[in-house]
Protein backbone atom coordinates (compact mmCIF):
# COMPACT_ATOMS: atom_id res chain seq x y z
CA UNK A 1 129.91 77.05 107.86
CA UNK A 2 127.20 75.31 110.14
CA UNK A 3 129.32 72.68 111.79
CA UNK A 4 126.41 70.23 112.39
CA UNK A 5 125.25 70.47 108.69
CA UNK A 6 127.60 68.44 106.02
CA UNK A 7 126.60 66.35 102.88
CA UNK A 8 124.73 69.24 101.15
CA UNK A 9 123.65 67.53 97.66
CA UNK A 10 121.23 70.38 95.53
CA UNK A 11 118.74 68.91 93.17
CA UNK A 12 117.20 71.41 90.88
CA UNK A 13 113.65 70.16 90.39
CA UNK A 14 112.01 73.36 88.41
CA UNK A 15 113.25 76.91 87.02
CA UNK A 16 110.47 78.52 85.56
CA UNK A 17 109.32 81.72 87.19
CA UNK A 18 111.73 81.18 89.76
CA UNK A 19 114.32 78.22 91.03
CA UNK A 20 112.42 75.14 93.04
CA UNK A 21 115.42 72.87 94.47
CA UNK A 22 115.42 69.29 96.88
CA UNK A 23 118.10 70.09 99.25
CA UNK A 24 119.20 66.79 101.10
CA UNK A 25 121.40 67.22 103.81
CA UNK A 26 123.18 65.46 107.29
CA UNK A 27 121.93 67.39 110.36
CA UNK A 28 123.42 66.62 113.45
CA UNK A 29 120.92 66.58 116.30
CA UNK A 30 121.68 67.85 119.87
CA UNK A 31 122.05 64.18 121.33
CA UNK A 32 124.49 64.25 118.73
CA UNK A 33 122.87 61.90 116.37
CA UNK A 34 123.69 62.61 112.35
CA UNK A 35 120.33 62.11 110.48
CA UNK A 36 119.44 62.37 106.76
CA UNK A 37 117.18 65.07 106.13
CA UNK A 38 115.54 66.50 102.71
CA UNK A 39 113.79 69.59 102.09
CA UNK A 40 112.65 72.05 98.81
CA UNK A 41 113.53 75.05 99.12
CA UNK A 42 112.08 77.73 96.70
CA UNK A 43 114.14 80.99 95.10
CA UNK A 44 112.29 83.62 93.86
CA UNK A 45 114.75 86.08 94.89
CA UNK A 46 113.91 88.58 97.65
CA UNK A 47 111.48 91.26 97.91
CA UNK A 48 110.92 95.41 99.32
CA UNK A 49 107.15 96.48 100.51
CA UNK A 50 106.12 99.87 101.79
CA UNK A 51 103.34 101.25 103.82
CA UNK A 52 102.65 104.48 102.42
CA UNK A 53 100.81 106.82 105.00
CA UNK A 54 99.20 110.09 105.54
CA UNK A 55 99.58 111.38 109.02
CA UNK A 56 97.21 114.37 108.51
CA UNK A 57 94.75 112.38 107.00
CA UNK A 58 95.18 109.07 108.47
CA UNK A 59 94.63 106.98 105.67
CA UNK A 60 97.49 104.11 103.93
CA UNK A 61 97.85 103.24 100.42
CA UNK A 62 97.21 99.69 100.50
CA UNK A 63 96.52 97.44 96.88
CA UNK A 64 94.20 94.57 95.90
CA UNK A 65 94.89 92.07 93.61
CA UNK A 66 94.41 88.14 92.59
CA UNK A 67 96.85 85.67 94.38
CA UNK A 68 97.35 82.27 92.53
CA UNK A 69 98.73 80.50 95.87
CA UNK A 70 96.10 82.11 97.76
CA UNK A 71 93.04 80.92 95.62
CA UNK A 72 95.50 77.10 95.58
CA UNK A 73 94.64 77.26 99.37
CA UNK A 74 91.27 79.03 100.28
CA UNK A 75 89.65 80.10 97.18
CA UNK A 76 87.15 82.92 99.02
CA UNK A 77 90.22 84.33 99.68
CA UNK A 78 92.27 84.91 96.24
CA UNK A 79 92.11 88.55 96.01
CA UNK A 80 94.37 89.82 98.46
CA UNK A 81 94.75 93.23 100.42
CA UNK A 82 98.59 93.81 100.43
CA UNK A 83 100.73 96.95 101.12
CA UNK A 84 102.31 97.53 97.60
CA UNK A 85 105.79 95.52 97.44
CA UNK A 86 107.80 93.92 94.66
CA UNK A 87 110.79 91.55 93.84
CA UNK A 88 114.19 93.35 94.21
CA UNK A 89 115.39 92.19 89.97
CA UNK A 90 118.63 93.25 88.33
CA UNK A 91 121.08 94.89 90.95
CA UNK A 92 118.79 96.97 92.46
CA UNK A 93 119.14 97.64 96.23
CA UNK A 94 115.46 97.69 98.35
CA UNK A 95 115.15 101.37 98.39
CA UNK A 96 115.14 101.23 94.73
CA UNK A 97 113.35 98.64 93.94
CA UNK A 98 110.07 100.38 96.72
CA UNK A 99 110.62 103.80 94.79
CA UNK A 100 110.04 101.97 91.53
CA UNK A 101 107.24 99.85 92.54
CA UNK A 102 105.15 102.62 94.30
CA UNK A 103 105.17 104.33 91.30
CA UNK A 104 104.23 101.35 88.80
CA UNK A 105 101.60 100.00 91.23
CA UNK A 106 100.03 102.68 93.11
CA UNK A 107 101.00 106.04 91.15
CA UNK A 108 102.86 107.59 93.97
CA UNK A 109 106.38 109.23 93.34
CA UNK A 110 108.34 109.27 96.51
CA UNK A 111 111.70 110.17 96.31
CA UNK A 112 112.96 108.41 99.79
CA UNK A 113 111.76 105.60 102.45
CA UNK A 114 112.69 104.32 105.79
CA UNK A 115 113.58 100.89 106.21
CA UNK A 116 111.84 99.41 109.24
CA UNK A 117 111.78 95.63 109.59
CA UNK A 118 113.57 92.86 107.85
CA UNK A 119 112.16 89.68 107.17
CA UNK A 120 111.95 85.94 106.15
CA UNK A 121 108.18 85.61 106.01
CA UNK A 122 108.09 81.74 105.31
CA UNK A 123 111.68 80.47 106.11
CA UNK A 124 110.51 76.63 105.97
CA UNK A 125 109.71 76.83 102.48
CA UNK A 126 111.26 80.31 100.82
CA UNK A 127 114.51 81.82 101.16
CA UNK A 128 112.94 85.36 100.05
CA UNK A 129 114.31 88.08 102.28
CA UNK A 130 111.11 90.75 102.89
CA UNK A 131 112.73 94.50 103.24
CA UNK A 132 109.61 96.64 104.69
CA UNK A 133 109.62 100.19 104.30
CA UNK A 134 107.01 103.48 105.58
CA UNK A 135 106.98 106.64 103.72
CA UNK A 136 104.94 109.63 104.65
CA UNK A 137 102.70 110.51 101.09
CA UNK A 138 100.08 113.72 100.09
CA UNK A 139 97.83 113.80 97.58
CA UNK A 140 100.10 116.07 95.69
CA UNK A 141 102.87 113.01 94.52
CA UNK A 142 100.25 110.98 93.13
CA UNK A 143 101.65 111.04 89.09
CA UNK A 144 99.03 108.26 87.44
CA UNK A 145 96.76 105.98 88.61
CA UNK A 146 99.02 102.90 89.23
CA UNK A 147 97.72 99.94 88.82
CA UNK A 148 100.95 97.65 88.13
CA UNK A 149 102.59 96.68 84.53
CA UNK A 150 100.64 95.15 82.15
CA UNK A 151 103.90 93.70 80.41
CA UNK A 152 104.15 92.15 84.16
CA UNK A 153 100.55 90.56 84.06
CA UNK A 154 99.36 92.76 86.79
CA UNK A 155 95.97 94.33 87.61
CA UNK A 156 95.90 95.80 91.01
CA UNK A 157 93.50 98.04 92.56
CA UNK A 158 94.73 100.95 94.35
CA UNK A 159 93.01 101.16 97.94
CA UNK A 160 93.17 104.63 100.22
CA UNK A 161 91.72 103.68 103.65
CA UNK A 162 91.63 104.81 107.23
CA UNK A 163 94.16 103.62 109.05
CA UNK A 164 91.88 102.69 111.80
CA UNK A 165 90.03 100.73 108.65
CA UNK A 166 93.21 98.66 107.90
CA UNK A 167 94.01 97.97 111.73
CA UNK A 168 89.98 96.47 111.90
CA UNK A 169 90.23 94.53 108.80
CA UNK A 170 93.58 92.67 110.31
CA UNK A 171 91.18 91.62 112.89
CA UNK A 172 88.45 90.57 110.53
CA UNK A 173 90.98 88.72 108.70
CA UNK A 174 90.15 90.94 105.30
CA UNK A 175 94.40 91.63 105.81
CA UNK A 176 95.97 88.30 106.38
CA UNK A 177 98.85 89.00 103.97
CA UNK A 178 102.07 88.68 106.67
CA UNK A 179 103.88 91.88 105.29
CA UNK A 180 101.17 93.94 105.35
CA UNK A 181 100.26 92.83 108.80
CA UNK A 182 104.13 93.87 110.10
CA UNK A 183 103.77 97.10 108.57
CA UNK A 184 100.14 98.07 109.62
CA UNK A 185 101.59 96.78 113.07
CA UNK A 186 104.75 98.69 113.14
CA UNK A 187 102.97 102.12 111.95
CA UNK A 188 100.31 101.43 115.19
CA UNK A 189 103.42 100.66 117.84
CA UNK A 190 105.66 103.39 117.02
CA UNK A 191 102.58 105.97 116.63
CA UNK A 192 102.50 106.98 112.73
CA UNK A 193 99.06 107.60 112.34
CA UNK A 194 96.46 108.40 115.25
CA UNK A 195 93.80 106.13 115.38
């Protein structure tokens, strides 16, 4: 327990898709003052992604698909270049949950993947936990077309690119999806694919 944190009253204000709460709370300062503070705080649960790549080839599976939130903020924006990722449901660990989803939305069946990073990717607002994950695929574990569930709503479009493609379109800003950018990021520091 936080010793300058006491007076924790949770006010559920919406549980639909997921759980939005009003969390008011006493914080004391570093001068020592106590002060009232309030804050939501959404649940959705936490989340795996995976950058699947081709070191021989030097292309990554990345996927396309309409973002609500996104089109809420900049609407030129709303279809969104992501590496493939998912919420971790029922009690499956990460690794499960990034086997599952590469194979529901990009058609790839991978049997392992290496946990890289760990993250919180908007800790003033979510309390999602982001577990990123690389895997090494061929051409040869592709088993459907992918594409997502359509008893999930999705429609996502399965992109193969360069990886030298994917670094250039963080810097045009066609990637601006914060998981995707770690991973693409990670894959060009520790040397996973020549540019």
């Amino acid at each position: 327990m936080n010793s300058n944190l006491k007076s924790i009253k949770k006010t559920t204000l919406s549980k639909e898709w997921a759980t939005l709460d009003r969390i008011d709370y006493e914080y004391q300062f570093k001068n020592g003052d106590w002060k009232s503070v309030s804050r939501e705080c959404y649940n959705r649960g936490n989340g795996a992604a995976i950058l699947l790549y081709n070191a021989k080839k030097g292309t990554v599976i990345l996927t396309k698909q309409f973002r609500m939130p996104i089109y809420e903020n900049t609407k030129s924006e709303a279809m969104s270049i992501e590496a493939c990722a998912g919420a971790i449901d029922n009690n499956d660990n990460p690794l499960e949950t990034i086997i599952r989803e590469t194979e529901e939305e990009v058609g790839y069946k991978i049997s392992n993947a290496k946990q890289v990073l760990t993250a919180y990717t908007s800790p003033g607002a979510l309390t999602e936990k982001m577990y990123l994950f690389v895997a090494e695929y061929s051409d040869a574990m592709q088993v459907n077309d992918g594409g997502g569930l359509e008893s999930e709503n999705e429609e996502i479009e399965v992109l193969e690119l360069t990886f030298s493609k994917a670094i250039e379109m963080i810097k045009t800003e066609e990637i601006i999806d914060a998981k995707t950018i770690m991973l693409l990021q990670y894959a060009q520091i520790n040397n996973l694919i020549e540019l």
